[in-house]
Structures are given as structure tokens and as C-alpha cells.
Protein backbone atom coordinates (compact mmCIF):
# COMPACT_ATOMS: atom_id res chain seq x y z
CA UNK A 1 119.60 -145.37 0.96
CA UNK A 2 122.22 -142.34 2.08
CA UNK A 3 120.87 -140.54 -1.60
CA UNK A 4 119.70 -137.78 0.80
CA UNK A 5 122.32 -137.09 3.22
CA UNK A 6 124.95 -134.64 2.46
CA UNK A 7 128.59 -135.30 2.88
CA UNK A 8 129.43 -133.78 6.20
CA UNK A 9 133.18 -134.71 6.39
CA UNK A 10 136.14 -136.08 5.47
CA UNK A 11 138.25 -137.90 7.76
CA UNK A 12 141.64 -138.40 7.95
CA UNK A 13 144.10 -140.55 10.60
CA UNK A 14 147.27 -139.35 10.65
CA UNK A 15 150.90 -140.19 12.12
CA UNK A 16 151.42 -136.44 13.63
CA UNK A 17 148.38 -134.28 14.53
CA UNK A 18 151.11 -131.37 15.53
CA UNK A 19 152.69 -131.42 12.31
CA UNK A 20 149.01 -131.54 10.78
CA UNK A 21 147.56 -128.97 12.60
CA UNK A 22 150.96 -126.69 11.34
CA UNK A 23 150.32 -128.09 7.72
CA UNK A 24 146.37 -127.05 7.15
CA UNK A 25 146.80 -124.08 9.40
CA UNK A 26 149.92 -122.30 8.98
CA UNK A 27 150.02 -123.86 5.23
CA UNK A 28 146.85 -124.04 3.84
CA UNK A 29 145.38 -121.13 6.08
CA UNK A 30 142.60 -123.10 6.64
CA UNK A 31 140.95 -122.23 10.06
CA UNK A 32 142.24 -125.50 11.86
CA UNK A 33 140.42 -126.22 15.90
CA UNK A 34 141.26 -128.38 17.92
CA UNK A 35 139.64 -130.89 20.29
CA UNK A 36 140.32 -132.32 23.35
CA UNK A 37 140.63 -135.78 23.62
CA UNK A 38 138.79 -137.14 26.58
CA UNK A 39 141.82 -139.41 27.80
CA UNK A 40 142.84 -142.63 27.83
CA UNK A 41 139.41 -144.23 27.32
CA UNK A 42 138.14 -141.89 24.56
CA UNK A 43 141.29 -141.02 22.76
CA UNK A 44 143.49 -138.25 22.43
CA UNK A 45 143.26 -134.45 20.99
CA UNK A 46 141.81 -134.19 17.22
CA UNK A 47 141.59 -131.71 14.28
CA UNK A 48 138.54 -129.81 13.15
CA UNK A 49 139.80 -128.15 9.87
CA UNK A 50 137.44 -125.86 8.44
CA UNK A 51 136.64 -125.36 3.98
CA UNK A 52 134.45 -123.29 2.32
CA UNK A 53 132.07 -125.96 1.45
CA UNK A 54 131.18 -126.18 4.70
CA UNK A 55 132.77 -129.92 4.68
CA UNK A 56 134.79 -130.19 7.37
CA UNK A 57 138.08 -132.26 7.38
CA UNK A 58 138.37 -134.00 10.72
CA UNK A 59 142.22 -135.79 11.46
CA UNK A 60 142.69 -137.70 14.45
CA UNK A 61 146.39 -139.16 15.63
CA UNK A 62 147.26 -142.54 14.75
CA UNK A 63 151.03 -142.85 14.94
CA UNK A 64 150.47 -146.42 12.94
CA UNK A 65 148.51 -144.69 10.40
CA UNK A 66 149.51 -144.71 6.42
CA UNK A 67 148.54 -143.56 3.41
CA UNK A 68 145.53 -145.25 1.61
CA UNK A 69 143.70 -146.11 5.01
CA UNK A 70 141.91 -142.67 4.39
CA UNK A 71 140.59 -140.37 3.97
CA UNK A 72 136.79 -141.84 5.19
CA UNK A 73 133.92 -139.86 3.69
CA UNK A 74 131.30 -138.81 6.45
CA UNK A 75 127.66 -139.09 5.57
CA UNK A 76 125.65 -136.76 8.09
CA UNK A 77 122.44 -138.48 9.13
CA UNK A 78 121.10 -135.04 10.21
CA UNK A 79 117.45 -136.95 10.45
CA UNK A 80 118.42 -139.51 13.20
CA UNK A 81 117.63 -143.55 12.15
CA UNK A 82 121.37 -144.43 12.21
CA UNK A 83 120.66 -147.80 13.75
CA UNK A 84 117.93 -148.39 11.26
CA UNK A 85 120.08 -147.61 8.16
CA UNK A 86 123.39 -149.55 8.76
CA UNK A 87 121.09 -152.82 9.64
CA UNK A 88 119.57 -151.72 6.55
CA UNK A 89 122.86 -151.54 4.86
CA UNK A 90 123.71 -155.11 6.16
CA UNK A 91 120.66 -156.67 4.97
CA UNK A 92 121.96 -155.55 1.46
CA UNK A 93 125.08 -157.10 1.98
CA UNK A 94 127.33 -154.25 3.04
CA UNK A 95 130.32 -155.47 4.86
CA UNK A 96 130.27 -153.60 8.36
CA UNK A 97 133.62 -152.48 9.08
CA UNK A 98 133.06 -150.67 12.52
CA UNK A 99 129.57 -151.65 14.46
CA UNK A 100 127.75 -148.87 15.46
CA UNK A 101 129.44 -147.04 18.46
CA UNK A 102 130.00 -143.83 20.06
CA UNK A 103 131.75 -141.25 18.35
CA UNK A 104 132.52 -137.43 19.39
CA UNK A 105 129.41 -136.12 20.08
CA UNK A 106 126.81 -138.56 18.38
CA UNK A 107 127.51 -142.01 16.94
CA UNK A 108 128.75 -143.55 13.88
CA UNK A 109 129.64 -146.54 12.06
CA UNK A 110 132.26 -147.60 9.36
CA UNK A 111 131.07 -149.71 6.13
CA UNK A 112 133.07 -150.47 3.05
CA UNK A 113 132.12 -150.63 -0.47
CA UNK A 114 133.01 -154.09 -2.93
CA UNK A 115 136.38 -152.14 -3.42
CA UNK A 116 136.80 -152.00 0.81
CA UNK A 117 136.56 -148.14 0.44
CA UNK A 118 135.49 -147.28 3.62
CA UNK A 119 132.82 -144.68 4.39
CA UNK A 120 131.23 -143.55 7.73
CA UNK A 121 127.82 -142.61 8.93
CA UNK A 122 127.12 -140.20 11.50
CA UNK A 123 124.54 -139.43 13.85
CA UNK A 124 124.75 -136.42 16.63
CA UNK A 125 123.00 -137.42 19.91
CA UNK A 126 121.66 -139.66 21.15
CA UNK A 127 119.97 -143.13 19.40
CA UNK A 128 116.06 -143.45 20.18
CA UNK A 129 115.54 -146.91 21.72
């Protein structure tokens, strides 16, 4: 069902998004941007780190976060259907980890695998109803 989308990111929660930012830019020299957060309601500032592969590593703050809860990997649903393909997913037993909901610019939702690896699926815009 995701055989065609690519892997658009990698996401990461982290304890320190300062200290991160520091790390992958001044560090890694990757080229690092960052986000506002849209307050209280939509969370706080996040990371847009930039690779060659054109995957980008995304990091948002979590000061309860620890190692092992990610990274997630992003599949890009740059053909729209998100809705259709994580009811999809459900049908087939997938255990739904986060429903669909709004994420930064689009929407996404969390699934796990038998393991409870979780992976993401992401759609920008809006959903079709």
C-alpha cells in the first residue's frame, strides 16, 4: 500500500531543540531551519535539518522525550488519499497509533508495525471531503 511513496522524512523528538539545532548545524554542518511554533495550541519552535538525499530530518522539543521513541520514518503521500490509506491500513489490522490530524502544513497520522515501530504518513493540504 505505501510501495510508491518515497520516504520524505525522518523525525525525531528531542529533550533540547537549542542544543539540537547547535549539534546538526554547527556539528554536522548540515543546513539546520527553524520553525516557528504557532503557540500554545500548536506547539512550540521545530527543526528542519536539511541532507543530501533530499530527506529531511525534522526534530521537534519534547523535554520528556528519550531514546528509542524515534526516530519516526515519514512516508510523503505526495498524491493526496491520506484518509483513504490509513482506513485502509486499519482494515489490515494496523494498530493506529495517532488518528489522522493536523500536522505543520498538511496532515498526518502515526501507525506502528507488529514490532510497535512507529511510522508516519503525511499529506500537505488540505483532505478532499
Amino acid at each position: 500500500m505505501l510501495a510508491k511513496y518515497a520516504i520524505g522524512n525522518i523525525v525525531y523528538y528531542v529533550s533540547d531543540i537549542d542544543r539540537t539545532e547547535a549539534f546538526y548545524r554547527d556539528t554536522l554542518g548540515l543546513a539546520v531551519d527553524r520553525v516557528p511554533g504557532d503557540g500554545p495550541e500548536h506547539g512550540s519552535d521545530f527543526l528542519i535539518a536539511h541532507t543530501a538525499s533530499n530527506i529531511d530530518l525534522i526534530f521537534f522539543a519534547n523535554p520528556e522525550a528519550k531514546p528509542g521513541q524515534s526516530p519516526i520514518i515519514v512516508f510523503t503521500l505526495a498524491d493526496g488519499g491520506i484518509d483513504n490509506i490509513v482506513s485502509g491500513l486499519a482494515k489490515k489490522g494496523v494498530t493506529i497509533v495517532t488518528p489522522l490530524s493536523q500536522a505543520p502544513g498538511g496532515w498526518s497520522a502515526d501507525l506502528a508495525d507488529p514490532d510497535g515501530h512507529v511510522f508516519s504518513v503525511y499529506q500537505s493540504g488540505e483532505i478532499p471531503r
